[in-house]
Protein backbone atom coordinates (compact mmCIF):
# COMPACT_ATOMS: atom_id res chain seq x y z
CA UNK A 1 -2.11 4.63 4.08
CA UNK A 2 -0.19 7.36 2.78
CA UNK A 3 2.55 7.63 0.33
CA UNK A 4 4.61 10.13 -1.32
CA UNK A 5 5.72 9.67 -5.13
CA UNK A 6 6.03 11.61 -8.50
CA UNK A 7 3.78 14.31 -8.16
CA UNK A 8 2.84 14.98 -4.60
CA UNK A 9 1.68 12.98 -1.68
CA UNK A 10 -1.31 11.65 -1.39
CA UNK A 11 -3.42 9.26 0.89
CA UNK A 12 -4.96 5.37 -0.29
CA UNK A 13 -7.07 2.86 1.17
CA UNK A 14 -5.96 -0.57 1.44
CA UNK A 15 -7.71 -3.35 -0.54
CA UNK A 16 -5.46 -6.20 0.59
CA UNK A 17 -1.50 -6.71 1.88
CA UNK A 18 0.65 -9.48 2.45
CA UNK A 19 4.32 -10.17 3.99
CA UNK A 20 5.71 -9.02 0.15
CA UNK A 21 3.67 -6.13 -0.97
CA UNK A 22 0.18 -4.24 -0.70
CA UNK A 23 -2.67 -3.40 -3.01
CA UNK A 24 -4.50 0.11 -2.65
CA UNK A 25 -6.72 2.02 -4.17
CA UNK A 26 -5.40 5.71 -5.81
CA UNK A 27 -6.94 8.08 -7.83
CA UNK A 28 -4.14 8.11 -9.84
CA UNK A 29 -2.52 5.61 -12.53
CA UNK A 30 1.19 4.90 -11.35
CA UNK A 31 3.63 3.50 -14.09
CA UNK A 32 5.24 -0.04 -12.89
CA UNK A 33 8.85 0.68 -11.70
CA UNK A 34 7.80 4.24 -9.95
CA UNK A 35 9.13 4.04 -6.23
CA UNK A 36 6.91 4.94 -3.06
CA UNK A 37 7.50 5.82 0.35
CA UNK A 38 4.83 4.27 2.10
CA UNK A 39 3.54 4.79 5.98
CA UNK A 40 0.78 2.26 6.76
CA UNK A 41 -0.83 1.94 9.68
CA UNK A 42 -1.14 -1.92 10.99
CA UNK A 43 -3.99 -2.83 13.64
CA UNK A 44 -2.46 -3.69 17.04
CA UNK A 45 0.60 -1.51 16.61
CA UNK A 46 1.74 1.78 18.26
CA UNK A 47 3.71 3.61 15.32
CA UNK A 48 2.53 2.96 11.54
CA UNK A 49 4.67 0.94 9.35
CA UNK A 50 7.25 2.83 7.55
CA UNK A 51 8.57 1.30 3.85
CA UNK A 52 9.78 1.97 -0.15
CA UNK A 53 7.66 -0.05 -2.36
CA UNK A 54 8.08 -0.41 -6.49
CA UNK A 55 4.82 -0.45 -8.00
CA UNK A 56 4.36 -3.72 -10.01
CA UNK A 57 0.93 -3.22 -11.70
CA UNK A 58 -1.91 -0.44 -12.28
CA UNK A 59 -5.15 -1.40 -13.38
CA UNK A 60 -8.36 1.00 -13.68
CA UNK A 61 -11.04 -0.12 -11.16
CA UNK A 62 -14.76 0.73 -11.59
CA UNK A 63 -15.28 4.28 -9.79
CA UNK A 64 -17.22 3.87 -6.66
CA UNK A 65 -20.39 5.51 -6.20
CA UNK A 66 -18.87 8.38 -4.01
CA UNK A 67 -16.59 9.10 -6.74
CA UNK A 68 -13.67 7.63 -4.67
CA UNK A 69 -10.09 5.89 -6.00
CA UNK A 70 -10.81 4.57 -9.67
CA UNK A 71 -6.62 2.77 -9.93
CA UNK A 72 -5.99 -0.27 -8.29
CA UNK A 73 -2.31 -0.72 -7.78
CA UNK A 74 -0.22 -3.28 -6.73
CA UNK A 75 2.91 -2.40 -4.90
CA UNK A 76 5.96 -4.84 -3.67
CA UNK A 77 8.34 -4.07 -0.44
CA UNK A 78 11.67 -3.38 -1.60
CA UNK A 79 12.92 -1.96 1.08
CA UNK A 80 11.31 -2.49 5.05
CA UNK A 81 12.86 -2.84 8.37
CA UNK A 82 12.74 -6.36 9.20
CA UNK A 83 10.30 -5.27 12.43
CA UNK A 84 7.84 -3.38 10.31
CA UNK A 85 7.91 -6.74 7.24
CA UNK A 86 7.15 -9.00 10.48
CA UNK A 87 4.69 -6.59 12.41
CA UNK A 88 2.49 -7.17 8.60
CA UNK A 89 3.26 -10.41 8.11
CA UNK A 90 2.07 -11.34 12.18
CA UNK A 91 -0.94 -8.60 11.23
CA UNK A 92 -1.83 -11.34 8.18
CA UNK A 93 -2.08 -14.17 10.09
CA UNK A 94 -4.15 -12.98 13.09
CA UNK A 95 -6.53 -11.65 9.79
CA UNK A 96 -6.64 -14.94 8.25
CA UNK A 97 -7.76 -17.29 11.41
């Protein structure tokens, strides 16, 4: 996934996502309210996902041993074309079977 907010861009992995909103990992903490444009690749699909999420929570998350993403943050859709919302939501449900 990558994103670009306050500071710079940067580049997250995924921990989970649903039809409403995504969690990553970031090496960053992001203040609830800040606004990111997001571009997420979704298995099975030609062009990545393309959306504006609000971060809704940031909570630190033990480092991993490589010394990866230590901020888990929780991020809802606020605005997504209605293709790219159901191309994730159909992505979910072939996941959860």
């Amino acid at each position: 996934m990558y994103w670009i907010g306050p500071g710079m861009p940067g580049r997250s992995v995924t921990k989970n996502i649903s039809g409403g909103g995504i969690c990553v990992f970031m090496d960053r903490r992001m203040a609830p309210t800040t606004r990111l444009r997001i571009q997420l690749d979704v298995p099975g699909r030609d062009a990545p996902c393309q959306f504006t999420g609000e971060v809704v929570w940031c909570e630190e998350y033990p480092k991993p041993v490589d010394g990866g993403p230590a901020v888990l943050v929780g991020v809802k859709f606020v605005e997504i074309d209605p293709s790219d919302q159901e191309a994730i939501m159909r992505y979910c449900m072939r996941r959860d079977r």
